[in-house]
C-alpha atoms as a PDB file:
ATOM      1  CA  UNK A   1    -105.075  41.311  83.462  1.00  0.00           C
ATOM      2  CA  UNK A   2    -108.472  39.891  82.501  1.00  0.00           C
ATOM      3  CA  UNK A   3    -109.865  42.882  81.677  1.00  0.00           C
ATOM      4  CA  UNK A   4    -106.938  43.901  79.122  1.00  0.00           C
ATOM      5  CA  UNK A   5    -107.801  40.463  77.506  1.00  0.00           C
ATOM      6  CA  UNK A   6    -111.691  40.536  77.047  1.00  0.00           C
ATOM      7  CA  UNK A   7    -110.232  44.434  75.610  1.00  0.00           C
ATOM      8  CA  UNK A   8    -108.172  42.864  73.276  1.00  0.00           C
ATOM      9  CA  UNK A   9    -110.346  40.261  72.153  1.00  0.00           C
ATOM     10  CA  UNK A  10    -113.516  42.592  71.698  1.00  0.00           C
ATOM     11  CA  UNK A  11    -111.242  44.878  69.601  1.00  0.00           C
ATOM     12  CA  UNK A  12    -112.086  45.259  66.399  1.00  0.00           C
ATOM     13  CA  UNK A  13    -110.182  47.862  65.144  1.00  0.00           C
ATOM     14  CA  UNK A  14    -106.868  46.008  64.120  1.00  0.00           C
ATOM     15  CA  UNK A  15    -109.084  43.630  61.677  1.00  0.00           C
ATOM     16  CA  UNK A  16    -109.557  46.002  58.340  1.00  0.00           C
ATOM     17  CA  UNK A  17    -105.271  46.082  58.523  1.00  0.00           C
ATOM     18  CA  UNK A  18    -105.285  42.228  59.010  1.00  0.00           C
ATOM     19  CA  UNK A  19    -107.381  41.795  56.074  1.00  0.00           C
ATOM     20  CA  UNK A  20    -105.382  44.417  53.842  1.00  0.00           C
ATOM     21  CA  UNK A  21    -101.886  42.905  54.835  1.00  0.00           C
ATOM     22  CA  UNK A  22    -103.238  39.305  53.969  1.00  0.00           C
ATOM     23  CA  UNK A  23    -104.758  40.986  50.713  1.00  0.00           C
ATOM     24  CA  UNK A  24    -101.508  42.983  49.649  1.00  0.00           C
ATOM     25  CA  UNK A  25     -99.311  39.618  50.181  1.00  0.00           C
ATOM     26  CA  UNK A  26    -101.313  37.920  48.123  1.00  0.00           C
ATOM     27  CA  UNK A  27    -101.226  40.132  45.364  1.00  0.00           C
ATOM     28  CA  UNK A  28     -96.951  40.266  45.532  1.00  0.00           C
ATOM     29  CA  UNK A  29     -96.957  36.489  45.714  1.00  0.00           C
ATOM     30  CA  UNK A  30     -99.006  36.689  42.156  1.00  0.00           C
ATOM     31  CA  UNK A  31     -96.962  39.240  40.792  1.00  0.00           C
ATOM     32  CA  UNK A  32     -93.610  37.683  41.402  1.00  0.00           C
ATOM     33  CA  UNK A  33     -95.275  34.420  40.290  1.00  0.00           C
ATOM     34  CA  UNK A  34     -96.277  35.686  37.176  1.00  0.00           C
ATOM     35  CA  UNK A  35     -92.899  37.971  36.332  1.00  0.00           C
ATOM     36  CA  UNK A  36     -90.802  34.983  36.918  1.00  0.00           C
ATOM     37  CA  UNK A  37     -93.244  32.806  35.042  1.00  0.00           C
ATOM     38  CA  UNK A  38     -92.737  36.035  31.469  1.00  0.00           C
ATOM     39  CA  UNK A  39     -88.876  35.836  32.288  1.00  0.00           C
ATOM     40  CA  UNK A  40     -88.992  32.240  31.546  1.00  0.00           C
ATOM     41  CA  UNK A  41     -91.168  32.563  28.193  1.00  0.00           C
ATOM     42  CA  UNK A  42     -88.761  35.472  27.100  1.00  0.00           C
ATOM     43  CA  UNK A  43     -85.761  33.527  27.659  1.00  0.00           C
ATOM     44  CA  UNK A  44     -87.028  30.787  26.037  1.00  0.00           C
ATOM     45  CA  UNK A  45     -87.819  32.776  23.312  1.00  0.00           C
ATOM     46  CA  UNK A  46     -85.151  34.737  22.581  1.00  0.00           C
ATOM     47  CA  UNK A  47     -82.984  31.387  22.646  1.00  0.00           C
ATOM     48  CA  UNK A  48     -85.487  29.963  19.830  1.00  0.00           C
ATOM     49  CA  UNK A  49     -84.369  33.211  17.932  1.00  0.00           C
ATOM     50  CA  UNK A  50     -80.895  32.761  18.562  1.00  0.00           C
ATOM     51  CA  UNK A  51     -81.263  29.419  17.214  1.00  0.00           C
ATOM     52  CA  UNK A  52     -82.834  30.389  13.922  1.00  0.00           C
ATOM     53  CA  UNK A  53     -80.633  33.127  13.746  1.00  0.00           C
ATOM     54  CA  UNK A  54     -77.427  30.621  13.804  1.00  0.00           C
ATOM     55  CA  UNK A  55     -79.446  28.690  11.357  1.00  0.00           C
ATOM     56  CA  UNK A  56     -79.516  31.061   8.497  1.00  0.00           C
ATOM     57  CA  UNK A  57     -77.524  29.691   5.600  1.00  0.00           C
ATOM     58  CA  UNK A  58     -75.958  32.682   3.396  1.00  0.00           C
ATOM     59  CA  UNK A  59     -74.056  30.253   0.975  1.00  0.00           C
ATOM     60  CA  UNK A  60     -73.917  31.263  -2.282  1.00  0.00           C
ATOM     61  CA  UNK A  61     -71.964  30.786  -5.954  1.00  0.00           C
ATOM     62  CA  UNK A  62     -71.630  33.190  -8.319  1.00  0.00           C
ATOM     63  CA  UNK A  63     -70.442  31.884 -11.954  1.00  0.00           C
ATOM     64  CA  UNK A  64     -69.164  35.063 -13.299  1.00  0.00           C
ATOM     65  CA  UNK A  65     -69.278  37.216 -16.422  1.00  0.00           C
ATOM     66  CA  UNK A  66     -66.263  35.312 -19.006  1.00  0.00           C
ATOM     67  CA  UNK A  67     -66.704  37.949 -21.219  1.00  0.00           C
ATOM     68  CA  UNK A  68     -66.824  40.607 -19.094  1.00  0.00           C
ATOM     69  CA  UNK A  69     -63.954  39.440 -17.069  1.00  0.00           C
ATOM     70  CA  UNK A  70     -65.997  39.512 -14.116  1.00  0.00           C
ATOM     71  CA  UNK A  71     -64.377  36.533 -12.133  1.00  0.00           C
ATOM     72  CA  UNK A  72     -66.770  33.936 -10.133  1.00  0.00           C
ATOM     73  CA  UNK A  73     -66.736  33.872  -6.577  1.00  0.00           C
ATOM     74  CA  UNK A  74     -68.676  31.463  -3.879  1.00  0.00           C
ATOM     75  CA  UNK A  75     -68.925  31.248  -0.261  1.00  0.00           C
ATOM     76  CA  UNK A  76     -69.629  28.195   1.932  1.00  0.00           C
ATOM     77  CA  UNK A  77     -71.424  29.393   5.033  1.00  0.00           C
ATOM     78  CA  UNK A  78     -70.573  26.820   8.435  1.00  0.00           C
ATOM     79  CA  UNK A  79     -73.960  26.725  10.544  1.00  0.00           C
ATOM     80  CA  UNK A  80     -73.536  27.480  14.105  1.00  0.00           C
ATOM     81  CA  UNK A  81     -74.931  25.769  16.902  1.00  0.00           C
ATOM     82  CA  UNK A  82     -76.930  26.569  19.896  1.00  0.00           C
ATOM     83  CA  UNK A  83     -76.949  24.711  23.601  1.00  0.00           C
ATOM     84  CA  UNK A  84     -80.135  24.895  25.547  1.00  0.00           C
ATOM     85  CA  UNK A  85     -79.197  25.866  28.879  1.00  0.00           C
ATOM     86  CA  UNK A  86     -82.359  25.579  30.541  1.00  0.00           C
ATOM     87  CA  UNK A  87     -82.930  26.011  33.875  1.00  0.00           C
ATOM     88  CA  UNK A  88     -85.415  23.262  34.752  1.00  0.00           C
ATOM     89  CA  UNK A  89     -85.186  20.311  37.267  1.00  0.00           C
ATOM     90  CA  UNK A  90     -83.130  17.333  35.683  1.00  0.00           C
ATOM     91  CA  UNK A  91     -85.443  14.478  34.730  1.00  0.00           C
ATOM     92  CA  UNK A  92     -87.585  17.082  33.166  1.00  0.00           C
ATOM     93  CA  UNK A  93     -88.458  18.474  29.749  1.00  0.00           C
ATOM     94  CA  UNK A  94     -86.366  20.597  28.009  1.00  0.00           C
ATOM     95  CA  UNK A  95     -82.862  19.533  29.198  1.00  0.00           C
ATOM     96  CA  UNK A  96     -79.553  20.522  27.614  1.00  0.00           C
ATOM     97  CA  UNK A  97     -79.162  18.418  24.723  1.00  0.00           C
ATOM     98  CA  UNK A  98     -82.751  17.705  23.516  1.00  0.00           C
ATOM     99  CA  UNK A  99     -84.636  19.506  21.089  1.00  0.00           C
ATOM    100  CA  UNK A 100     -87.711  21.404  21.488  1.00  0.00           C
ATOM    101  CA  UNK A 101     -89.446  20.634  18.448  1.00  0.00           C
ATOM    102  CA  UNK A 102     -87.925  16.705  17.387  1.00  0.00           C
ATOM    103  CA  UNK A 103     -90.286  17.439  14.261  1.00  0.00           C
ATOM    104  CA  UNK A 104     -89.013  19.925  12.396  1.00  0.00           C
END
């Protein structure tokens, strides 16, 4: 039984897998890191658009042509609204309800 020990232990030939195992986890762990880290960003992002989408204002008025007998015509555009649903932590930024940019 000693003997298969000091074998084992003096074996070297299991080490180069060791190290690429350690080295390929490491390199999934970034990749999901950074994948979940861009779906954030996009998400954020495309709710921004949707936002200033909403926010377009296509009211107009149109007087008319009298003489032409063109009648007037107008149309009062309602703005929608967006709700952040954000998927943070509560107590931090960018809750449901504030606003992203309080400026402007």
């Amino acid at each position: 039984m000693k003997r298969i020990l000091q074998r084992l232990w003096r074996d070297e030939r299991a080490v180069l897998s060791f190290e690429w195992t350690l080295l390929t986890v490491l390199v999934v762990f970034g990749i999901v890191g950074g994948l979940a880290a861009g779906r954030d960003v996009i998400l954020d992002e495309l709710g921004d658009l949707s936002a200033a989408v909403l926010r377009f204002d296509q009211t107009f008025s149109y007087s008319g042509i009298d003489h032409l007998g063109i009648p007037g015509s107008s149309y009062d555009d309602a703005l929608g609204t967006v709700q952040d649903c954000s998927r943070q932590a509560p107590g931090s930024i960018g809750l449901p309800g504030q606003d992203d940019n309080p400026g402007g």
